[in-house]
PDB file of N, CA and C in Angstrom:
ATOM      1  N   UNK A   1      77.798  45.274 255.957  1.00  0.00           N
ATOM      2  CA  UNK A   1      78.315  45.012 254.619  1.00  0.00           C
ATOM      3  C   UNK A   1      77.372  45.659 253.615  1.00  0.00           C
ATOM      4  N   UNK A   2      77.703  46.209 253.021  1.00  0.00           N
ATOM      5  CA  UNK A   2      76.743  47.269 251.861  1.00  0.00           C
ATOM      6  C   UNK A   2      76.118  46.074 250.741  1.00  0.00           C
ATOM      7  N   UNK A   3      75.542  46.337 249.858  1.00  0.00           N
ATOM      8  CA  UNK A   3      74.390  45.823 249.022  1.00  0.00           C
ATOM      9  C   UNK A   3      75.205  45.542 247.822  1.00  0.00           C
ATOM     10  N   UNK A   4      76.230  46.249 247.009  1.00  0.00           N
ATOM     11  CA  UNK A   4      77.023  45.943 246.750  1.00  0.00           C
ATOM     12  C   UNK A   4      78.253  45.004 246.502  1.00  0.00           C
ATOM     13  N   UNK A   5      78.988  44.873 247.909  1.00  0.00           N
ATOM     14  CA  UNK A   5      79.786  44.419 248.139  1.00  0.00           C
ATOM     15  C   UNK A   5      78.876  42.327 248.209  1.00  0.00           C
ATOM     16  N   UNK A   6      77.932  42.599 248.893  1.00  0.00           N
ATOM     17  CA  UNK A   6      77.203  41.052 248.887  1.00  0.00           C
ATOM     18  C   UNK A   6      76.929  40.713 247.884  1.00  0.00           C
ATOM     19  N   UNK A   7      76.285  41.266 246.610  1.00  0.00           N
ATOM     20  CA  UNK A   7      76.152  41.116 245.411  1.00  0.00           C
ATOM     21  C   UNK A   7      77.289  40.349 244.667  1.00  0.00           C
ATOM     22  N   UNK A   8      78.226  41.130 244.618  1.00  0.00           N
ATOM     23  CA  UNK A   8      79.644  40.943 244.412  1.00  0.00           C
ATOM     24  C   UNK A   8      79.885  38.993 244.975  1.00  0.00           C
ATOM     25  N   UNK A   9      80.193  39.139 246.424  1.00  0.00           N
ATOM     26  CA  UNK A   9      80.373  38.041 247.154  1.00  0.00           C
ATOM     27  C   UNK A   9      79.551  36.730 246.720  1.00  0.00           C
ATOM     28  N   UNK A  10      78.578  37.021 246.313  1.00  0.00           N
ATOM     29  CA  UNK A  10      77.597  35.873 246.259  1.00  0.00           C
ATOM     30  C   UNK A  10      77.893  35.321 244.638  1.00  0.00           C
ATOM     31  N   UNK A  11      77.893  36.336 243.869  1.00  0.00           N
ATOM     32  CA  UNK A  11      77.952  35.950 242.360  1.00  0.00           C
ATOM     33  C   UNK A  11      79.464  35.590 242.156  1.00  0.00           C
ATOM     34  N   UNK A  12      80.751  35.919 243.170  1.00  0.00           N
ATOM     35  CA  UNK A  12      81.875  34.941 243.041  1.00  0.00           C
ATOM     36  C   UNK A  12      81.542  33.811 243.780  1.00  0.00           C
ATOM     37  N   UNK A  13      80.848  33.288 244.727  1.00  0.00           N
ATOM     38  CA  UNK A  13      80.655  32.318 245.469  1.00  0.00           C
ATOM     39  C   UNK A  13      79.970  31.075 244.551  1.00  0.00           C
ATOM     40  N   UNK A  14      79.015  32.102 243.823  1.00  0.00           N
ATOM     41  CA  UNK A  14      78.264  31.321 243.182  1.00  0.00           C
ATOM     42  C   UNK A  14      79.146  31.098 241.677  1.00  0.00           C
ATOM     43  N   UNK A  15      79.675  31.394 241.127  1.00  0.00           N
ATOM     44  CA  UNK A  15      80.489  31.433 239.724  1.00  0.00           C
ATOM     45  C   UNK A  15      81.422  30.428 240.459  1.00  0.00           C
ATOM     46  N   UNK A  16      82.106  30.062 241.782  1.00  0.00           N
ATOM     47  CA  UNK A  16      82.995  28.893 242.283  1.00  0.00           C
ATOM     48  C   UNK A  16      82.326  27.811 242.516  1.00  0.00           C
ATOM     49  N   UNK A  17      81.491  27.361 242.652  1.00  0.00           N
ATOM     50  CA  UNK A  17      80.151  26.633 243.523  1.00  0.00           C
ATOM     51  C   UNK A  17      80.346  25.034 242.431  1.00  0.00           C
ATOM     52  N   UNK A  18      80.925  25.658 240.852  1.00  0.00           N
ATOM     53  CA  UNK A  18      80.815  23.995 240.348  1.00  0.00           C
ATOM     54  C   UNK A  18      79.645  23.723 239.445  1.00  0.00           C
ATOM     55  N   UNK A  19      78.912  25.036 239.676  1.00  0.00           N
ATOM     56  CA  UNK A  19      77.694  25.036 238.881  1.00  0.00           C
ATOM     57  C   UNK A  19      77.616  25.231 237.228  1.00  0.00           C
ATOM     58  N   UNK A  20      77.455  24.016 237.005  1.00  0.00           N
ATOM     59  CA  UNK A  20      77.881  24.318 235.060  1.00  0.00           C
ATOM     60  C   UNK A  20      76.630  25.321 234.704  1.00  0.00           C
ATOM     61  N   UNK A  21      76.918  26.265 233.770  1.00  0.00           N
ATOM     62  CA  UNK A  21      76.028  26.783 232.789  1.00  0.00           C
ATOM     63  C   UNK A  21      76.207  25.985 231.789  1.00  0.00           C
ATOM     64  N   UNK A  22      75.048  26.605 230.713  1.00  0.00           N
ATOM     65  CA  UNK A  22      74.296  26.176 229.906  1.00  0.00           C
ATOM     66  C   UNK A  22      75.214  25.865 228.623  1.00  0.00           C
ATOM     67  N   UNK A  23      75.190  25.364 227.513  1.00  0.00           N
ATOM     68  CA  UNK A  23      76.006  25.589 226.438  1.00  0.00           C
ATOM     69  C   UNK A  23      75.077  25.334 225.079  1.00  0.00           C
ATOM     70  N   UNK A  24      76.134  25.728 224.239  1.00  0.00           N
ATOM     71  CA  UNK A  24      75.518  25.649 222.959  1.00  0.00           C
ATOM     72  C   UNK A  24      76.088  24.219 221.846  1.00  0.00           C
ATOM     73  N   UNK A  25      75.345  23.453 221.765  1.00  0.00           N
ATOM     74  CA  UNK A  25      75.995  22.350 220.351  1.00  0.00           C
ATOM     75  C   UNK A  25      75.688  22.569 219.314  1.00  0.00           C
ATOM     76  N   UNK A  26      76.500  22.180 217.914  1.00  0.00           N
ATOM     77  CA  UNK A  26      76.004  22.160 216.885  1.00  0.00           C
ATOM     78  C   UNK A  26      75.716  20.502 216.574  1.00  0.00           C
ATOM     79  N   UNK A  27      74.715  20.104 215.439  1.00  0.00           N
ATOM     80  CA  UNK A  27      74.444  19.001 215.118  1.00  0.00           C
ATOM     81  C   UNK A  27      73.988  19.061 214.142  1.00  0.00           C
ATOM     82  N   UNK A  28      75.064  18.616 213.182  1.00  0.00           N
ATOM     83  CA  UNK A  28      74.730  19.005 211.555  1.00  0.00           C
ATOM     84  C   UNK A  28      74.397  17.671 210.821  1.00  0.00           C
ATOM     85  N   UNK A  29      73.594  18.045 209.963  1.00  0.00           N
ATOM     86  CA  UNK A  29      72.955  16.620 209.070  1.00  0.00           C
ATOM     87  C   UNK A  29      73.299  17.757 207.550  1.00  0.00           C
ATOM     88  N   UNK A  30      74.468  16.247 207.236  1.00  0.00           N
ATOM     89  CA  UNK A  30      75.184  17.135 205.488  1.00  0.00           C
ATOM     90  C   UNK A  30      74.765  15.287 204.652  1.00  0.00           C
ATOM     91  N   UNK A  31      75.086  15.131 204.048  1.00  0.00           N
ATOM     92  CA  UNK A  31      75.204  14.305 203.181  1.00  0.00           C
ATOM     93  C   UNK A  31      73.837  12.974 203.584  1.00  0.00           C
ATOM     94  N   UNK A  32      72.698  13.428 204.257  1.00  0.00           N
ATOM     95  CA  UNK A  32      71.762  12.803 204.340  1.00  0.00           C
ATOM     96  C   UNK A  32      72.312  11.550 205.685  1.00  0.00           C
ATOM     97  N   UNK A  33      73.045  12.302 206.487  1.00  0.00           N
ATOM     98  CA  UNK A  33      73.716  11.879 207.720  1.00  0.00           C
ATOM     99  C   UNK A  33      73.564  12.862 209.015  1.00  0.00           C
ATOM    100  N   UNK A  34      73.134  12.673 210.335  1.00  0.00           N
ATOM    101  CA  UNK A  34      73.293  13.223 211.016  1.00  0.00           C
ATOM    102  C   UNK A  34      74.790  13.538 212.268  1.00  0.00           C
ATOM    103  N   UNK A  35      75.421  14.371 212.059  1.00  0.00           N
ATOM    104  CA  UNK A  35      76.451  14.305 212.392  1.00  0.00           C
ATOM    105  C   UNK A  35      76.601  14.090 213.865  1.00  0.00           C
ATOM    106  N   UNK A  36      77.983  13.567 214.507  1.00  0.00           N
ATOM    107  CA  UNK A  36      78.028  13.341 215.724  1.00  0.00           C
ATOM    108  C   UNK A  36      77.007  13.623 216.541  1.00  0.00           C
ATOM    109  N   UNK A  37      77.051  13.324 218.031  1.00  0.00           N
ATOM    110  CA  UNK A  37      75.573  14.123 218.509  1.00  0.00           C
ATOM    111  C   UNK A  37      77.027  14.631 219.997  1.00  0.00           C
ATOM    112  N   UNK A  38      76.949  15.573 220.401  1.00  0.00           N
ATOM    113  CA  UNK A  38      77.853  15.909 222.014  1.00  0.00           C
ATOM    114  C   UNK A  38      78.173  14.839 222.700  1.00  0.00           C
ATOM    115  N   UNK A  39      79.242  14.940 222.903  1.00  0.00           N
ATOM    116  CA  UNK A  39      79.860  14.099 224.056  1.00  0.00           C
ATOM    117  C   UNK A  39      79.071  13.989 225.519  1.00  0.00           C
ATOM    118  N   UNK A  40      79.321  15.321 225.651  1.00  0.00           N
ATOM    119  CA  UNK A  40      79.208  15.943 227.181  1.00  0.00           C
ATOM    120  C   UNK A  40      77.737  17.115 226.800  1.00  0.00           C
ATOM    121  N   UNK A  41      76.503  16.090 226.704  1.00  0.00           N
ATOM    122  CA  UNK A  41      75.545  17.043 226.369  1.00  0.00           C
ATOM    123  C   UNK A  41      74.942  16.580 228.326  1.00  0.00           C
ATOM    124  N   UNK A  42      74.132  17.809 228.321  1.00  0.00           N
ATOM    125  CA  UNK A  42      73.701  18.123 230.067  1.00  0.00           C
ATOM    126  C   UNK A  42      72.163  18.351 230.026  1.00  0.00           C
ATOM    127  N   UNK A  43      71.328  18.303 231.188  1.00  0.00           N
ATOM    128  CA  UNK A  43      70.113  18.783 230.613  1.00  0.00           C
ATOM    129  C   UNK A  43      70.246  20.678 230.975  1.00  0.00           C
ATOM    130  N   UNK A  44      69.381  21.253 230.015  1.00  0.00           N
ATOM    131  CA  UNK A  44      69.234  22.522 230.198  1.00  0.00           C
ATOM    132  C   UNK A  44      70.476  23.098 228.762  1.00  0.00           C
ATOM    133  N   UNK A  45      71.209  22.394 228.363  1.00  0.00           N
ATOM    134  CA  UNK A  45      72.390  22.498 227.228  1.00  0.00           C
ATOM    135  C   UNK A  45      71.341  22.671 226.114  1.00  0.00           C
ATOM    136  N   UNK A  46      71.849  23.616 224.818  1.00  0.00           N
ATOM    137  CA  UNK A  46      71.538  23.586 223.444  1.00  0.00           C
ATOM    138  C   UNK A  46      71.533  23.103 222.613  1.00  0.00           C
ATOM    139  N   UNK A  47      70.848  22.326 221.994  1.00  0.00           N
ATOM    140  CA  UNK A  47      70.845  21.512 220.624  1.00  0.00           C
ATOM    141  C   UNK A  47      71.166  22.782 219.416  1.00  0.00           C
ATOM    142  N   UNK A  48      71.686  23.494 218.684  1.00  0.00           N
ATOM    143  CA  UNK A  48      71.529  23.563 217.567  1.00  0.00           C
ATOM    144  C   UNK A  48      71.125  22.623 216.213  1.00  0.00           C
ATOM    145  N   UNK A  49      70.690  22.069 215.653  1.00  0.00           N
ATOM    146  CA  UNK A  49      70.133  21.304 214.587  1.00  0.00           C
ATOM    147  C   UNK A  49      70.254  22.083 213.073  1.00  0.00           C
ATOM    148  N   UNK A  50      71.268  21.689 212.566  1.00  0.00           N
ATOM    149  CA  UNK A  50      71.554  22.124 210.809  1.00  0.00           C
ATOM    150  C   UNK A  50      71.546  21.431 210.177  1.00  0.00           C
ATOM    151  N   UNK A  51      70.745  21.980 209.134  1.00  0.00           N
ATOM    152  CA  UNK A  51      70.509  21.171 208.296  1.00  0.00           C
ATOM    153  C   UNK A  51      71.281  21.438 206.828  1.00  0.00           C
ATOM    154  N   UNK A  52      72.234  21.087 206.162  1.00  0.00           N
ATOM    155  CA  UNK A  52      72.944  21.291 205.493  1.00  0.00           C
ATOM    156  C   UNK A  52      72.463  20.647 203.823  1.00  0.00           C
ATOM    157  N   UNK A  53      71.450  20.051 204.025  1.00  0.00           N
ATOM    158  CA  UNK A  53      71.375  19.044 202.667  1.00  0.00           C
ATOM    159  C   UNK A  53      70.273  20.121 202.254  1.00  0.00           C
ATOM    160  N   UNK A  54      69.841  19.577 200.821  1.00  0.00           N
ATOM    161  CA  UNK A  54      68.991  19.950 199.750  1.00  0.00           C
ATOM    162  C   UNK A  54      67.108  19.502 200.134  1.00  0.00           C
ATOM    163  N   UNK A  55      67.547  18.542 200.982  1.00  0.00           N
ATOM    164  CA  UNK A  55      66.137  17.806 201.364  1.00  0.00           C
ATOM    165  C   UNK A  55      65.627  17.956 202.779  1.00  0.00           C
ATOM    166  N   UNK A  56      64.556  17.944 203.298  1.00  0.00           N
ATOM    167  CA  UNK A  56      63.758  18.343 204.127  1.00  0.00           C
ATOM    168  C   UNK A  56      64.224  16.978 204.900  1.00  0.00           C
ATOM    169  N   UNK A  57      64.339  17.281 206.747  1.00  0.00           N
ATOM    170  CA  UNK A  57      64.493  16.533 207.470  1.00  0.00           C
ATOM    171  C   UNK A  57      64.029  16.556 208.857  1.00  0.00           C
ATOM    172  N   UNK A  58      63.878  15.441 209.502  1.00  0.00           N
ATOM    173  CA  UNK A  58      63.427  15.899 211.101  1.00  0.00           C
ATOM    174  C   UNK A  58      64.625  15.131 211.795  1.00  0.00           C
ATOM    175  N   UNK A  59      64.082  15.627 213.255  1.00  0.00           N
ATOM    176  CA  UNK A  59      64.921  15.586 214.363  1.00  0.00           C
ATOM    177  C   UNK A  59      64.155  14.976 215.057  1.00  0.00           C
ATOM    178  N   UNK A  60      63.579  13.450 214.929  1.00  0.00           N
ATOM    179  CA  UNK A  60      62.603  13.174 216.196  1.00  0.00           C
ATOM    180  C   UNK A  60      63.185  12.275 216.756  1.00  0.00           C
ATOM    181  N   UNK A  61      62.544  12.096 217.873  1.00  0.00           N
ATOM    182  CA  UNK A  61      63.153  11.237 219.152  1.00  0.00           C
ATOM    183  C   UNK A  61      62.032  10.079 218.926  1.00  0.00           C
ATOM    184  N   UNK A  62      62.568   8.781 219.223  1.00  0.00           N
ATOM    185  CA  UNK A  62      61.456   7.432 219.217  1.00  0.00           C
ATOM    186  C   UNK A  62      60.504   7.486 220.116  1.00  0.00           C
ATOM    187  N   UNK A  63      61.195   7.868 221.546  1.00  0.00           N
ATOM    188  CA  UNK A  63      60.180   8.528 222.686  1.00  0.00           C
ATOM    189  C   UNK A  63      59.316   9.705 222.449  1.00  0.00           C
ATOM    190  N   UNK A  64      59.129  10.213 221.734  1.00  0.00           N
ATOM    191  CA  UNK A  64      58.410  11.126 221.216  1.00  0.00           C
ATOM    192  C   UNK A  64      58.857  12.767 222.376  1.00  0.00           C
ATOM    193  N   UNK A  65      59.957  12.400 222.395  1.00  0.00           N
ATOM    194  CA  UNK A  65      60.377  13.891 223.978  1.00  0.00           C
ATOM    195  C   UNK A  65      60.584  15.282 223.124  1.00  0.00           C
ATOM    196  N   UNK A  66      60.931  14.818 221.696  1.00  0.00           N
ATOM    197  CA  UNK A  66      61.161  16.175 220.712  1.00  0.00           C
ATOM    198  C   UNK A  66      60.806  15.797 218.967  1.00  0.00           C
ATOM    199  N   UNK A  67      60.903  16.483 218.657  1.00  0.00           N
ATOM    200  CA  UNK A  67      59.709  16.235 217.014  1.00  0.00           C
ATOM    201  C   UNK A  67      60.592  17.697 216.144  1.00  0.00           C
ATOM    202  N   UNK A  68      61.886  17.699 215.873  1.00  0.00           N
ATOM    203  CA  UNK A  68      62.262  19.494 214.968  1.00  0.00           C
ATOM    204  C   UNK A  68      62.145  18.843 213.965  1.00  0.00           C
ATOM    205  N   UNK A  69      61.676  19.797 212.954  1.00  0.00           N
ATOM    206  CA  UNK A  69      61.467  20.418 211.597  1.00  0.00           C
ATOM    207  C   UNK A  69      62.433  20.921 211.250  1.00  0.00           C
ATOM    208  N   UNK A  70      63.077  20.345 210.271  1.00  0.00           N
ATOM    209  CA  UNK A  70      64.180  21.182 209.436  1.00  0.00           C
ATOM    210  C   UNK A  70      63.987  21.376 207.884  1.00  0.00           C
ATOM    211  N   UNK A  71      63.790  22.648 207.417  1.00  0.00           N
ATOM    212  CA  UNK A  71      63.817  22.810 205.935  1.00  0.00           C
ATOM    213  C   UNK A  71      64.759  22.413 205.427  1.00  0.00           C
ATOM    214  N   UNK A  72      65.250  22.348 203.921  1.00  0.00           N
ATOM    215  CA  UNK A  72      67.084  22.553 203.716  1.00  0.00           C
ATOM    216  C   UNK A  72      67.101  23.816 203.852  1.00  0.00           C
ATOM    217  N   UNK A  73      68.969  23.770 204.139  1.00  0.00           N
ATOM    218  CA  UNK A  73      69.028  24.959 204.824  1.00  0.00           C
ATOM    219  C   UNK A  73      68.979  25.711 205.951  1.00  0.00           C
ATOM    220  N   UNK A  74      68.296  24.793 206.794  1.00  0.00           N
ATOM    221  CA  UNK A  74      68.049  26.011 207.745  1.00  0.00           C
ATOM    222  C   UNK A  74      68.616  25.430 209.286  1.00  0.00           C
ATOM    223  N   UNK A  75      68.220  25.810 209.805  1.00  0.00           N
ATOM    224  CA  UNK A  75      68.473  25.278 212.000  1.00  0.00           C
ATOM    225  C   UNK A  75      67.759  25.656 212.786  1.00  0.00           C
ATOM    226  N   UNK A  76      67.657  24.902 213.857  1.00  0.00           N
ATOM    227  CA  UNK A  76      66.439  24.591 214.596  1.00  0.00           C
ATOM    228  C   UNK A  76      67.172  25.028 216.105  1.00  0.00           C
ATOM    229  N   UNK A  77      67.200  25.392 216.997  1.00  0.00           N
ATOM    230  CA  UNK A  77      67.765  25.366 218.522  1.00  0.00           C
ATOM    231  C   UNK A  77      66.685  24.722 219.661  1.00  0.00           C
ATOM    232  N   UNK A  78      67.051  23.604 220.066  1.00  0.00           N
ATOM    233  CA  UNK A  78      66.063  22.746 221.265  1.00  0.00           C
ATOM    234  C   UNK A  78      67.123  22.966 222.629  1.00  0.00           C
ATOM    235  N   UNK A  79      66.084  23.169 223.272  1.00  0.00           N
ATOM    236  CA  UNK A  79      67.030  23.098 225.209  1.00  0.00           C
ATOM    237  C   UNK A  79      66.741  21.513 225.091  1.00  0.00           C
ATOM    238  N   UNK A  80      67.651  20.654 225.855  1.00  0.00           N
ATOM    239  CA  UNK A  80      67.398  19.400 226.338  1.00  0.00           C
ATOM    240  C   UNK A  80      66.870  19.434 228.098  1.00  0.00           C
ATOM    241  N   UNK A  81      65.703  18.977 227.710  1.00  0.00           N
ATOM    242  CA  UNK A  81      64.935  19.103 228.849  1.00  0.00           C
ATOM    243  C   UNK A  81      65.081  17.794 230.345  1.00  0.00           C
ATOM    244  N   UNK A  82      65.900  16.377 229.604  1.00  0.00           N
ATOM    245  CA  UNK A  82      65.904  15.373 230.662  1.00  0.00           C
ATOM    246  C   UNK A  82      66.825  14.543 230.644  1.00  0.00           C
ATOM    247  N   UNK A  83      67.154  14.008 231.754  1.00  0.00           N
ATOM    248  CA  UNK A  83      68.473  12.739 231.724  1.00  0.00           C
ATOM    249  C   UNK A  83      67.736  12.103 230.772  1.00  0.00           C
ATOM    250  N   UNK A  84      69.243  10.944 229.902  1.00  0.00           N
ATOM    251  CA  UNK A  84      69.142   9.971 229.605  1.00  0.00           C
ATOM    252  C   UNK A  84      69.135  10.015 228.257  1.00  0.00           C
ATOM    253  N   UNK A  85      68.937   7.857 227.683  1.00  0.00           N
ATOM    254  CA  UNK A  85      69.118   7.883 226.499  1.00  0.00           C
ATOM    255  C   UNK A  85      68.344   7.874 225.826  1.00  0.00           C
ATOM    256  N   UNK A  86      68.162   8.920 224.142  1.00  0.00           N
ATOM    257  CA  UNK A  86      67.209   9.373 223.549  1.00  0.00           C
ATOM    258  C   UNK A  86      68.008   8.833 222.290  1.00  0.00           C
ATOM    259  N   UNK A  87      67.556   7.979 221.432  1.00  0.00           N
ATOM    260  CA  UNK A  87      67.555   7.608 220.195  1.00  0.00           C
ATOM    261  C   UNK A  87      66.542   8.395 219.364  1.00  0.00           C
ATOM    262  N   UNK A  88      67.213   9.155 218.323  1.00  0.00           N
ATOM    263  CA  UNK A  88      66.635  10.028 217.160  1.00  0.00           C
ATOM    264  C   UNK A  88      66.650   9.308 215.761  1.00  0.00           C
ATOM    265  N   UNK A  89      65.612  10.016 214.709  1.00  0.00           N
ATOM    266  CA  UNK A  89      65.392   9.378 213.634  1.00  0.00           C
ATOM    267  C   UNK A  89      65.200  10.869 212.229  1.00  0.00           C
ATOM    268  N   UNK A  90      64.865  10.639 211.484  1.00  0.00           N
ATOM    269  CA  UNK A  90      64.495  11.107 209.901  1.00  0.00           C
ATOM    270  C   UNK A  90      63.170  10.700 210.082  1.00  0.00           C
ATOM    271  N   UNK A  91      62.289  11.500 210.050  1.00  0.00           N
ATOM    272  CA  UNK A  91      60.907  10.652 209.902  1.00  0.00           C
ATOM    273  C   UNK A  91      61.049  10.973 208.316  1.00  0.00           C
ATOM    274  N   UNK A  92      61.610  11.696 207.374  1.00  0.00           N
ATOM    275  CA  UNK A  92      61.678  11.168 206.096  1.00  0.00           C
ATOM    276  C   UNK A  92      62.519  10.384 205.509  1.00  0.00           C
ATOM    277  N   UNK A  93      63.479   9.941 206.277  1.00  0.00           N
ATOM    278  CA  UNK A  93      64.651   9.112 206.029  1.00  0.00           C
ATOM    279  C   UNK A  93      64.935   8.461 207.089  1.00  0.00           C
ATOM    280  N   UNK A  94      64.328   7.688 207.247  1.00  0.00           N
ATOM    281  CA  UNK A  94      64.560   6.347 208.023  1.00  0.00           C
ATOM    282  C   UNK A  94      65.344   5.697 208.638  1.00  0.00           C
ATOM    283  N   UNK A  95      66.109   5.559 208.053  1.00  0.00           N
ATOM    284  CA  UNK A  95      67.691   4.669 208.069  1.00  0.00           C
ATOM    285  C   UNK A  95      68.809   5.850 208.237  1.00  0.00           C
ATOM    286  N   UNK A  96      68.445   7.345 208.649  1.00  0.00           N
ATOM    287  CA  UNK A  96      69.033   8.585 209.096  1.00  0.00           C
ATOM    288  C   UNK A  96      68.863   8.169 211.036  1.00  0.00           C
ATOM    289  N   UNK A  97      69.850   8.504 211.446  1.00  0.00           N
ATOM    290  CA  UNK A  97      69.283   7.801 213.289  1.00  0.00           C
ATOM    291  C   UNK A  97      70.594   8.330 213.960  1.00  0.00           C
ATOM    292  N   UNK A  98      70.519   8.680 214.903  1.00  0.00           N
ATOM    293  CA  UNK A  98      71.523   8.875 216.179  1.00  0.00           C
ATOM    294  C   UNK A  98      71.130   8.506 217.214  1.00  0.00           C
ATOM    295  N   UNK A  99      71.844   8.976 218.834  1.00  0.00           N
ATOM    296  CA  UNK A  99      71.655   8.960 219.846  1.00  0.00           C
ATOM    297  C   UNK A  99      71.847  10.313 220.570  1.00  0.00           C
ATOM    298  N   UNK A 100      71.560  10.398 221.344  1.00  0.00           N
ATOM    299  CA  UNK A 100      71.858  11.736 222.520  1.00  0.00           C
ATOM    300  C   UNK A 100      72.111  11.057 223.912  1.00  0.00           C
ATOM    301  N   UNK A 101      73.185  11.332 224.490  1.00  0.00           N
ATOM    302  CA  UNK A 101      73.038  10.701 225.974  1.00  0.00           C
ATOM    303  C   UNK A 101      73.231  11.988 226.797  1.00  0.00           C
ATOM    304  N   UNK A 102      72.095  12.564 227.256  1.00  0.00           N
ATOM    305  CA  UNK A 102      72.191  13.226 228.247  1.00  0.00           C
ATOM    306  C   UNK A 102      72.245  12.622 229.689  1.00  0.00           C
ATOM    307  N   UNK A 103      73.311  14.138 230.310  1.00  0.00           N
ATOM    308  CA  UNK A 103      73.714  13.855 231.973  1.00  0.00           C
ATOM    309  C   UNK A 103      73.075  15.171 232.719  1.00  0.00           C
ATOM    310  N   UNK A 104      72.868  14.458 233.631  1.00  0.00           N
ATOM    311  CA  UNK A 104      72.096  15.846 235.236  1.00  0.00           C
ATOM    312  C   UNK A 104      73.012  17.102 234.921  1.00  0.00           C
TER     313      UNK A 104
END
């Protein structure tokens, strides 16, 4: 079987196999709210983080697993690195909070 043709074989074998790739989310904070967080977030998946308001905000986790910086204006991209549930906060706005439930 040529070098080729296995190449071929393996990367359809492997593209059938069930194996999710990676994806991209958005997670927008507008009105001094952080918007939904993914349904179906995975580890190794993309956080995008936007920040849509006038005021400076973070993205931290209570567990301390992630800490983003957001100017206004701008976005941040985090890989999610682990199962499970991660409750987020505003370390300048307090009473700003979500969840993330990541799956394997």
């Amino acid at each position: 079987m040529g070098r080729l043709l296995k190449t071929l074989l393996f990367a359809l074998l492997w593209a059938s196999s069930g194996v999710a790739s990676a994806a991209d989310y958005q997670l927008t904070i507008a009105g001094m709210t952080f918007g939904p967080a993914p349904a179906e977030l995975h580890v190794g998946d993309v956080i995008v983080w936007r920040n849509d308001d006038i005021f400076r905000h973070t993205a931290t986790a209570r567990d301390n697993s992630f800490d983003v910086d957001l100017p206004p204006k701008s976005e941040a991209r985090m890989t999610v690195g682990r199962v499970g549930t991660v409750d987020f906060y505003c370390r300048f706005h307090r009473a700003m909070t979500g969840k993330l439930d990541v799956r394997p």
